[in-house]
Protein backbone atom coordinates (compact mmCIF):
# COMPACT_ATOMS: atom_id res chain seq x y z
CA UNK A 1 90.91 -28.97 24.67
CA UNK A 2 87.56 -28.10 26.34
CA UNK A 3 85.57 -30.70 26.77
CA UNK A 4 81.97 -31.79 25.28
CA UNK A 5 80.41 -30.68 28.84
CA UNK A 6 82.15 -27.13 28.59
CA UNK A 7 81.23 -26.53 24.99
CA UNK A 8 77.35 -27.91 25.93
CA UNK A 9 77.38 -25.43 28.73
CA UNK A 10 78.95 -22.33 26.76
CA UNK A 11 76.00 -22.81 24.24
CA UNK A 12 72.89 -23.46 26.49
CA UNK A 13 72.80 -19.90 27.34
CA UNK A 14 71.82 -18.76 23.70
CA UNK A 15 69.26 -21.48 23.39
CA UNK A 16 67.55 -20.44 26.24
CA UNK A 17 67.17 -17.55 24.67
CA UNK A 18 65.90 -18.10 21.28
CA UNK A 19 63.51 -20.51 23.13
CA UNK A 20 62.82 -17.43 25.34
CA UNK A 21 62.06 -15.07 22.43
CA UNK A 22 59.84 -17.79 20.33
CA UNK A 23 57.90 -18.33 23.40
CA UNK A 24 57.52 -14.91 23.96
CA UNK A 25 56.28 -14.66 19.96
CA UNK A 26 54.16 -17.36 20.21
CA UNK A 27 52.72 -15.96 23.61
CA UNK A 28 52.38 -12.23 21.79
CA UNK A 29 50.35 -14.04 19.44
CA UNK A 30 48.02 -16.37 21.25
CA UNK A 31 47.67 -12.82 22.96
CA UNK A 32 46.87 -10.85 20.38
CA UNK A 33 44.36 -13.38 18.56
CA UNK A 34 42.44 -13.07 21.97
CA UNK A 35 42.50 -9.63 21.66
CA UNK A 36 41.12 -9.67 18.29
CA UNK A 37 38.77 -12.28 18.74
CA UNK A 38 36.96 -10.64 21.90
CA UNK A 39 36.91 -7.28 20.06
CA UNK A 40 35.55 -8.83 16.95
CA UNK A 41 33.45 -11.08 19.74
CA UNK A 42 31.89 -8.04 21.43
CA UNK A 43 31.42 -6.02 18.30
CA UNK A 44 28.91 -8.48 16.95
CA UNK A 45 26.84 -7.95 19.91
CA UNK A 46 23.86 -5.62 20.02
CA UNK A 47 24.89 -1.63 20.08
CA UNK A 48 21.85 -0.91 22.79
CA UNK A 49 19.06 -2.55 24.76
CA UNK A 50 15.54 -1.76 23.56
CA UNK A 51 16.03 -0.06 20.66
CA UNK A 52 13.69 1.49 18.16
CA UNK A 53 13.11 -0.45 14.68
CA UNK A 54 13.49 1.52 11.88
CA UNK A 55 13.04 0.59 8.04
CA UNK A 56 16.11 -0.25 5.96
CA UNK A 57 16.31 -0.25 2.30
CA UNK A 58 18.81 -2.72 1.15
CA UNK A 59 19.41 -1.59 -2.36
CA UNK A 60 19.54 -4.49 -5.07
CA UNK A 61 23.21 -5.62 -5.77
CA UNK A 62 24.76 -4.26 -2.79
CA UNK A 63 28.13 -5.61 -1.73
CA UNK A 64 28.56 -6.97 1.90
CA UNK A 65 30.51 -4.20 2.35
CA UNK A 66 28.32 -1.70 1.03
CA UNK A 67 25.83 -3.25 3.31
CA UNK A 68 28.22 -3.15 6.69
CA UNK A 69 28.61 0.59 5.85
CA UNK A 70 24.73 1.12 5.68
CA UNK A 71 23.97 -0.39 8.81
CA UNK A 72 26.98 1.21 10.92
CA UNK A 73 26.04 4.78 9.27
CA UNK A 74 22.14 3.95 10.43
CA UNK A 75 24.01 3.07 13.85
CA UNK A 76 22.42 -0.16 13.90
CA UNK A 77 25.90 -2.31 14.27
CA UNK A 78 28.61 -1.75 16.40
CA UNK A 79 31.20 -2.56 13.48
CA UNK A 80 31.07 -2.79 9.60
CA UNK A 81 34.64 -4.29 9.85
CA UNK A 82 33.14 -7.54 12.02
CA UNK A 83 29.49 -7.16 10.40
CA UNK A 84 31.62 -8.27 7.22
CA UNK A 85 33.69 -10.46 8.67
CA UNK A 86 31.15 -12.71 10.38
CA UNK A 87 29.07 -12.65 6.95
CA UNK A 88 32.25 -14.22 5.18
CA UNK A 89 32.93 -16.19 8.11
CA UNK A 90 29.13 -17.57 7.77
CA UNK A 91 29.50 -18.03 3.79
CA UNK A 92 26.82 -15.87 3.41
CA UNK A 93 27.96 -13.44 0.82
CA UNK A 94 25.50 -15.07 -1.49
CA UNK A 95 22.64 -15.03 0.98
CA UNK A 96 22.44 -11.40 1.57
CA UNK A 97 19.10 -9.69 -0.24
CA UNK A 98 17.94 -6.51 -1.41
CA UNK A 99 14.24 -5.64 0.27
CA UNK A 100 12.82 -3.09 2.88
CA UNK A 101 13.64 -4.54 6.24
CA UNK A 102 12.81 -3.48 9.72
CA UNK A 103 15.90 -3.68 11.77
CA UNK A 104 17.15 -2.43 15.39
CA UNK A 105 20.11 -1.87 17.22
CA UNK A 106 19.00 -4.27 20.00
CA UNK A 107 19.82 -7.23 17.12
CA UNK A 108 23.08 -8.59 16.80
CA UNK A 109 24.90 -9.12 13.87
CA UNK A 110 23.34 -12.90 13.74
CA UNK A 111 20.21 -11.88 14.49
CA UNK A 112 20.29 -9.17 11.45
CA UNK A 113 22.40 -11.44 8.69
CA UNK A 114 20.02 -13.59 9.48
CA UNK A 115 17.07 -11.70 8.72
CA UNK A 116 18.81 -10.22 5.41
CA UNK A 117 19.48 -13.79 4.31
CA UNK A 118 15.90 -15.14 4.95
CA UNK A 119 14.59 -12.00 2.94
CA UNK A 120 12.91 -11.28 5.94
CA UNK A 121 11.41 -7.89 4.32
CA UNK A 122 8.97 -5.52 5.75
CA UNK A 123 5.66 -4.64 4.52
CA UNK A 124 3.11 -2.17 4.86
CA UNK A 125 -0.22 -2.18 3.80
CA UNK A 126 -1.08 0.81 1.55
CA UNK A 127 -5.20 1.05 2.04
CA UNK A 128 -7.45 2.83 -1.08
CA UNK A 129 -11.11 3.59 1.05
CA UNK A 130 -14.69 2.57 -0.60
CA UNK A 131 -16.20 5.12 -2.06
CA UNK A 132 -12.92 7.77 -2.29
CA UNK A 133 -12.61 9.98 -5.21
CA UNK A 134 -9.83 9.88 -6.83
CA UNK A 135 -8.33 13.55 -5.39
CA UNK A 136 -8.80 11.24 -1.80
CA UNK A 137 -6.63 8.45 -3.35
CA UNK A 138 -4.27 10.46 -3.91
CA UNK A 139 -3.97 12.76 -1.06
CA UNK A 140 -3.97 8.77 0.67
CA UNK A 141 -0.78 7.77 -0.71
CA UNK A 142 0.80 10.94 -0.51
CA UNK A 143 -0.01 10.41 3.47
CA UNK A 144 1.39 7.01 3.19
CA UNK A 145 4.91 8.36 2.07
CA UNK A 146 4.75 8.60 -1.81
CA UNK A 147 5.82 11.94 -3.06
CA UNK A 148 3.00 14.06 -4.79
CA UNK A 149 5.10 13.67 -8.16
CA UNK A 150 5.25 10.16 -7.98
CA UNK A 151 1.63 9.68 -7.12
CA UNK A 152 0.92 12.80 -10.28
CA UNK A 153 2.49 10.81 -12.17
CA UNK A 154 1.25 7.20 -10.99
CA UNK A 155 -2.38 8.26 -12.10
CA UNK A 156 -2.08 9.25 -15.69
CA UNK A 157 -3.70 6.23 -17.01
CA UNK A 158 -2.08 6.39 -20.58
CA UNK A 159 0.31 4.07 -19.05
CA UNK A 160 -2.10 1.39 -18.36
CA UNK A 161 -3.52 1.30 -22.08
CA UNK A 162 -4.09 -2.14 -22.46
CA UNK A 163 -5.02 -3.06 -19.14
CA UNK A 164 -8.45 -4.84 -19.89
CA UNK A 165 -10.21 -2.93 -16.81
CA UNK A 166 -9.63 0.20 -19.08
CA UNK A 167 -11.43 -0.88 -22.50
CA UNK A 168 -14.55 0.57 -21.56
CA UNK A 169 -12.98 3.93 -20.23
CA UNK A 170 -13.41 7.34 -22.71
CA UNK A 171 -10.14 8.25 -23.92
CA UNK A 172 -8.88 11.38 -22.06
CA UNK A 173 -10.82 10.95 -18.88
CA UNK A 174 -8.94 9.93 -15.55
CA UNK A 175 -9.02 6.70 -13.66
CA UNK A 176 -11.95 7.86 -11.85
CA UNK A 177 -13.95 4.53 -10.78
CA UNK A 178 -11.79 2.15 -11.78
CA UNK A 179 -9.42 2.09 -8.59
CA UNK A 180 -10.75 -0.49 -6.91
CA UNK A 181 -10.99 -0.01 -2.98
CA UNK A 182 -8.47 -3.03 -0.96
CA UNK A 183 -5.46 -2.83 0.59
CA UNK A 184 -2.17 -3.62 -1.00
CA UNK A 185 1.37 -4.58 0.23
CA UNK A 186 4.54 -1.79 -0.06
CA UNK A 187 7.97 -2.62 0.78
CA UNK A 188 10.67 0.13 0.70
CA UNK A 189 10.82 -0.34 -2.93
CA UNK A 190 7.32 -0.44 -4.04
CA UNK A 191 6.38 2.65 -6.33
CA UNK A 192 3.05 4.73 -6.34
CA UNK A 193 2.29 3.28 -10.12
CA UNK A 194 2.64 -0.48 -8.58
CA UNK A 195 -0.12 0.76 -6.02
CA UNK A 196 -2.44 1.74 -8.65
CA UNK A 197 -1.37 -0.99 -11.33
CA UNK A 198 -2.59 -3.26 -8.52
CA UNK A 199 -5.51 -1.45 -7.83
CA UNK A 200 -6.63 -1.37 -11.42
CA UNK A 201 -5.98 -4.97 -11.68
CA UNK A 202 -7.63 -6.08 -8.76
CA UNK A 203 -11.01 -3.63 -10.43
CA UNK A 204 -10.58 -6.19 -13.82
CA UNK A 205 -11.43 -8.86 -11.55
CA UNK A 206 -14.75 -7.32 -10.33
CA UNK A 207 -15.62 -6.37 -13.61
CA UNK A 208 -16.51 -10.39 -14.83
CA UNK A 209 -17.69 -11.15 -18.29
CA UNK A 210 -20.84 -11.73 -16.04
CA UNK A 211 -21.03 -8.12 -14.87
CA UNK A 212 -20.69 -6.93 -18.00
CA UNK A 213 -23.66 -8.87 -19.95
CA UNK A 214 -25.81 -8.14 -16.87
CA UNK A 215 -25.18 -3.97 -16.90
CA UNK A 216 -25.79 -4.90 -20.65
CA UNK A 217 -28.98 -6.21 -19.80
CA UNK A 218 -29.75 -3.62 -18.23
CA UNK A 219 -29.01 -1.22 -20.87
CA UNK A 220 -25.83 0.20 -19.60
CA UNK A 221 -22.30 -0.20 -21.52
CA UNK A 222 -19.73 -1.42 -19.39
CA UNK A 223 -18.42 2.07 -18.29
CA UNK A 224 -22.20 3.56 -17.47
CA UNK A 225 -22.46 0.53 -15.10
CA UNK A 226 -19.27 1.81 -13.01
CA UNK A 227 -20.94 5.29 -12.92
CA UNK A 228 -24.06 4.30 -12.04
CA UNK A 229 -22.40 2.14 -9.62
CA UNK A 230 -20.27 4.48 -7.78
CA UNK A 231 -23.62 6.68 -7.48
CA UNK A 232 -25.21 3.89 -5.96
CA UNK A 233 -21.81 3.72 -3.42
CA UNK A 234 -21.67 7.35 -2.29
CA UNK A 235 -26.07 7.48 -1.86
CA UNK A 236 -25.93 4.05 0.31
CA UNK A 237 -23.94 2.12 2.80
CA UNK A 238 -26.12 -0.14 3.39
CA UNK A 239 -25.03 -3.29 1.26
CA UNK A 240 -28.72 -4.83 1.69
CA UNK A 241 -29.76 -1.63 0.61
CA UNK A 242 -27.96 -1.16 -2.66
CA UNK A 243 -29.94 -3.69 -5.04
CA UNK A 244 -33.16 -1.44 -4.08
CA UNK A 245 -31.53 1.89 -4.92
CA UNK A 246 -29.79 0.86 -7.73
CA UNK A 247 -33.06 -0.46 -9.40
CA UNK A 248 -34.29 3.59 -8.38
CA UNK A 249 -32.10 5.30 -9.98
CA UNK A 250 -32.68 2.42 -13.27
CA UNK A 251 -36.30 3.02 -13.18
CA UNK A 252 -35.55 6.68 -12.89
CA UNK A 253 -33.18 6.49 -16.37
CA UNK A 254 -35.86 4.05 -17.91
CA UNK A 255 -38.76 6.31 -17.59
CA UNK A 256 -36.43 9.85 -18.54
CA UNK A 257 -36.71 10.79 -15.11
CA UNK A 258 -33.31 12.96 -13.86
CA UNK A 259 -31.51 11.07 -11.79
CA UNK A 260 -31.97 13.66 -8.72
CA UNK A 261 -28.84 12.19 -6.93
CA UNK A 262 -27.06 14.31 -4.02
CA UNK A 263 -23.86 12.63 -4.47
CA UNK A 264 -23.49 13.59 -8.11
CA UNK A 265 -23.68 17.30 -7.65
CA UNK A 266 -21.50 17.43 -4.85
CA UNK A 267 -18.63 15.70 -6.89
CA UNK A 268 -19.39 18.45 -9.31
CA UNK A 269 -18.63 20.99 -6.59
CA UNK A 270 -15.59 19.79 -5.40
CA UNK A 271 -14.67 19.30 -8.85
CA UNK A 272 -14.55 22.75 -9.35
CA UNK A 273 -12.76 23.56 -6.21
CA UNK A 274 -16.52 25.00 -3.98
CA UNK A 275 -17.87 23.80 -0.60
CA UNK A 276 -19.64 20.94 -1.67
CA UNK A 277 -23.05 21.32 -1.89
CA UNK A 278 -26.39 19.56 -3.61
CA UNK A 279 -27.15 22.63 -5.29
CA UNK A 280 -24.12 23.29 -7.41
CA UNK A 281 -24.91 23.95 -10.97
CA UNK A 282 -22.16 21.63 -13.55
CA UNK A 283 -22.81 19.06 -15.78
CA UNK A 284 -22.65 16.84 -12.80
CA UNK A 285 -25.74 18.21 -11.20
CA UNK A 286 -28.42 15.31 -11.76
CA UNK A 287 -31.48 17.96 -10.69
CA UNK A 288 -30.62 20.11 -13.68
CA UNK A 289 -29.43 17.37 -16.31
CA UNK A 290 -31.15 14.27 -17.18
CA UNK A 291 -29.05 10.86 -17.32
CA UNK A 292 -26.16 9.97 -16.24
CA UNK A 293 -23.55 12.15 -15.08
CA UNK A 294 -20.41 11.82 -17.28
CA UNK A 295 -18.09 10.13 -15.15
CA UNK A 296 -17.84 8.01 -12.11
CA UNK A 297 -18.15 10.17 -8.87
CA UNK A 298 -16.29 7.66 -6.72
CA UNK A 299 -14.73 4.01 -6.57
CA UNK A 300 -17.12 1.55 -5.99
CA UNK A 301 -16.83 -1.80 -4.20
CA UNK A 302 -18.06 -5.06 -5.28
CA UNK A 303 -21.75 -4.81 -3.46
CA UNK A 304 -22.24 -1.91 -5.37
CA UNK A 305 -21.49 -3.05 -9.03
CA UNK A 306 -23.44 -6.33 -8.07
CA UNK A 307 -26.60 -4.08 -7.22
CA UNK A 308 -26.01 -2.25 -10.71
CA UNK A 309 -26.09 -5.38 -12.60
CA UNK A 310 -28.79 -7.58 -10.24
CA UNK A 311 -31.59 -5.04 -9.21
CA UNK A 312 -33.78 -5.69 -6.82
CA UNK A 313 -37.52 -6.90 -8.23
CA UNK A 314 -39.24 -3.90 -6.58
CA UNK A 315 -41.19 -0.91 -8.11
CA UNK A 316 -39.73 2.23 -6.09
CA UNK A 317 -39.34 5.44 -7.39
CA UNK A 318 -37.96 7.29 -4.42
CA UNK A 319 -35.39 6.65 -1.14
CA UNK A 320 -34.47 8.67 1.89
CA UNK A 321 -31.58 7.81 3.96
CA UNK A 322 -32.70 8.31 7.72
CA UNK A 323 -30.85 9.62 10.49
CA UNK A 324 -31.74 5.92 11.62
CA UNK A 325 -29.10 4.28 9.15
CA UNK A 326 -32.19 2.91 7.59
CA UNK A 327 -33.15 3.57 3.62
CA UNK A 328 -36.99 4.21 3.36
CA UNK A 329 -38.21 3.49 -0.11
CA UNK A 330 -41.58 4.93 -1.59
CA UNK A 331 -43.30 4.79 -4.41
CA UNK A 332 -44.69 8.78 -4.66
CA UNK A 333 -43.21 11.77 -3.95
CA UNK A 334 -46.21 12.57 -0.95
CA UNK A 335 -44.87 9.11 0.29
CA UNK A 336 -41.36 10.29 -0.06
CA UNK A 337 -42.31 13.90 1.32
CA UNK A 338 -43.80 12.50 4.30
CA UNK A 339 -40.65 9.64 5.06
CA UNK A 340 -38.03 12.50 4.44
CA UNK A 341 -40.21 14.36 7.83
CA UNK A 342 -40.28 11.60 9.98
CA UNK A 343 -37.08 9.94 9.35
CA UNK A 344 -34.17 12.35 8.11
CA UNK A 345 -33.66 15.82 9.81
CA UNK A 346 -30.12 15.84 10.31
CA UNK A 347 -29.00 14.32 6.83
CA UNK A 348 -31.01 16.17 5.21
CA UNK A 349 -30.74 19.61 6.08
């Protein structure tokens, strides 16, 4: 019979290897989970130093993983695979939000889930110009990245019917006046029609029950008042100025007097696609046609509807502009003759 000692021995030789073998499993496995962990580790580091931001549209609904893909594709991430597993390791899931963001590859993976959970989005401001007609509007936004169909499209102002800013406008003619100069916020998915909804909106407010009794006042429906006011717009610059013209160009109307305004006839010209000039003959030309032309020649800013509904309390009858930057106002035409000599060569050529 072999003995407890011999049968011990015989045995220890297999248990030193199964203890061999789960060591060497468990040490294959500690190894690999390092492995994995510094690659995941390293891949949610920055892909390069100093980077260039660029503008990411993070479409509404978009899955983590849909998300991961973008942002490898736009080589902003090193990984999708570890972009989506440090948002599920971060319980954001949830957090992550559709918007126009500015991102760069010199972020890391924190740095950028953070951002997309915070809604961190980008802006721009979109800027309409005092005093732009409305072909300059548009040729504006099709500079700030709007396609020309969208912005085509974006001014047909049957889609604004009901907007109160529009009561007063003639059915069939554009939105010519009523796009009120500011600047407005775009993110990535801001269209051209929520520029000029905005726009339009933002004109409402100018136009005050208060404006509109006073251009009543002053004999002017509601829509006269923004043509007379974007007259007053283009012939001044001078805010301090504006009250004094704008009660010119009313005595002018009062007393049947054509309107005689440069800034009319041009719009006529361009209008019909010739070098503008004060000389053009169209229904816009306020040397040849007495009142008003039909439409606004411009967008006008708040100074200038203010001056159309709160004239000055003067008597003039004439104003040059002068090379000076100053308006000279007159009550004759030898007055005006003799102002237009001494103070505008340049402008008035």
């Amino acid at each position: 019979m072999y003995s407890l000692d011999k049968r011990y021995k015989r045995r220890k030789p297999w248990l030193k290897r199964v203890i061999l073998a789960v060591g060497g499993l468990v040490l294959l496995l500690v190894i690999a989970t390092l492995a994995i962990w510094f690659y995941y580790d390293s891949n949610l580091k920055p892909l390069q130093a100093n980077a260039t931001a660029q503008t990411v549209v993070i479409a509404s609904g978009s899955s983590p993983r849909e998300i991961a893909n973008q942002l490898h594709n736009a080589h902003l991430i090193r990984s999708a695979w570890a972009f989506e597993a440090y948002v599920r390791h971060a319980g954001a899931q949830e957090d992550l939000q559709a918007g126009s963001y500015s991102l760069s590859a010199s972020q890391s993976v924190q740095d950028i889930v953070s951002q997309l959970s915070h809604g961190k989005v980008t802006t721009k401001l979109v800027t309409i110009l005092p005093g732009q007609r409305i072909d300059q509007v548009r040729q504006a936004l099709i500079n700030d990245g709007f396609s020309e169909g969208d912005v085509d499209a974006a001014l047909q102002p049957a889609q604004y019917e009901g907007n109160a800013a529009l009561v007063d406008k003639p059915v069939g003619n554009s939105l010519e006046g009523y796009l009120y100069p500011d600047s407005f916020q775009r993110t990535g998915t801001t269209t051209a029609s929520q520029i000029i909804q905005e726009s339009i909106n933002e004109m409402q407010s100018h136009l005050t029950p208060d404006i509109r009794a006073a251009f009543a006042k002053e004999g002017l429906s509601t829509y006269q008042g923004i043509i007379l006011a974007s007259i007053v717009e283009k012939e001044v610059s001078n805010t301090g100025d504006k009250a004094q013209v704008a009660q010119v160009f009313l005595k002018r109307l009062s007393i049947g007097m054509p309107l005689q305004s440069d800034a009319t006839t041009t719009y006529g010209a361009v209008l019909a696609g010739q070098k503008p000039t004060a000389t053009f003959p169209s229904v816009y030309n306020t040397y040849q046609n007495a009142g008003l032309p039909p439409t606004p020649v411009s967008n006008v800013s708040d100074s200038s509807l203010q001056a159309v509904a709160h004239p000055s309390n003067t008597d003039w009858l004439y104003f040059v502009a002068g090379d000076d930057g100053v308006t000279h106002f007159s009550h004759t035409i030898e007055e005006h003759q003799q102002l237009t000599q001494q103070y505008c060569h340049k402008l008035c050529q």
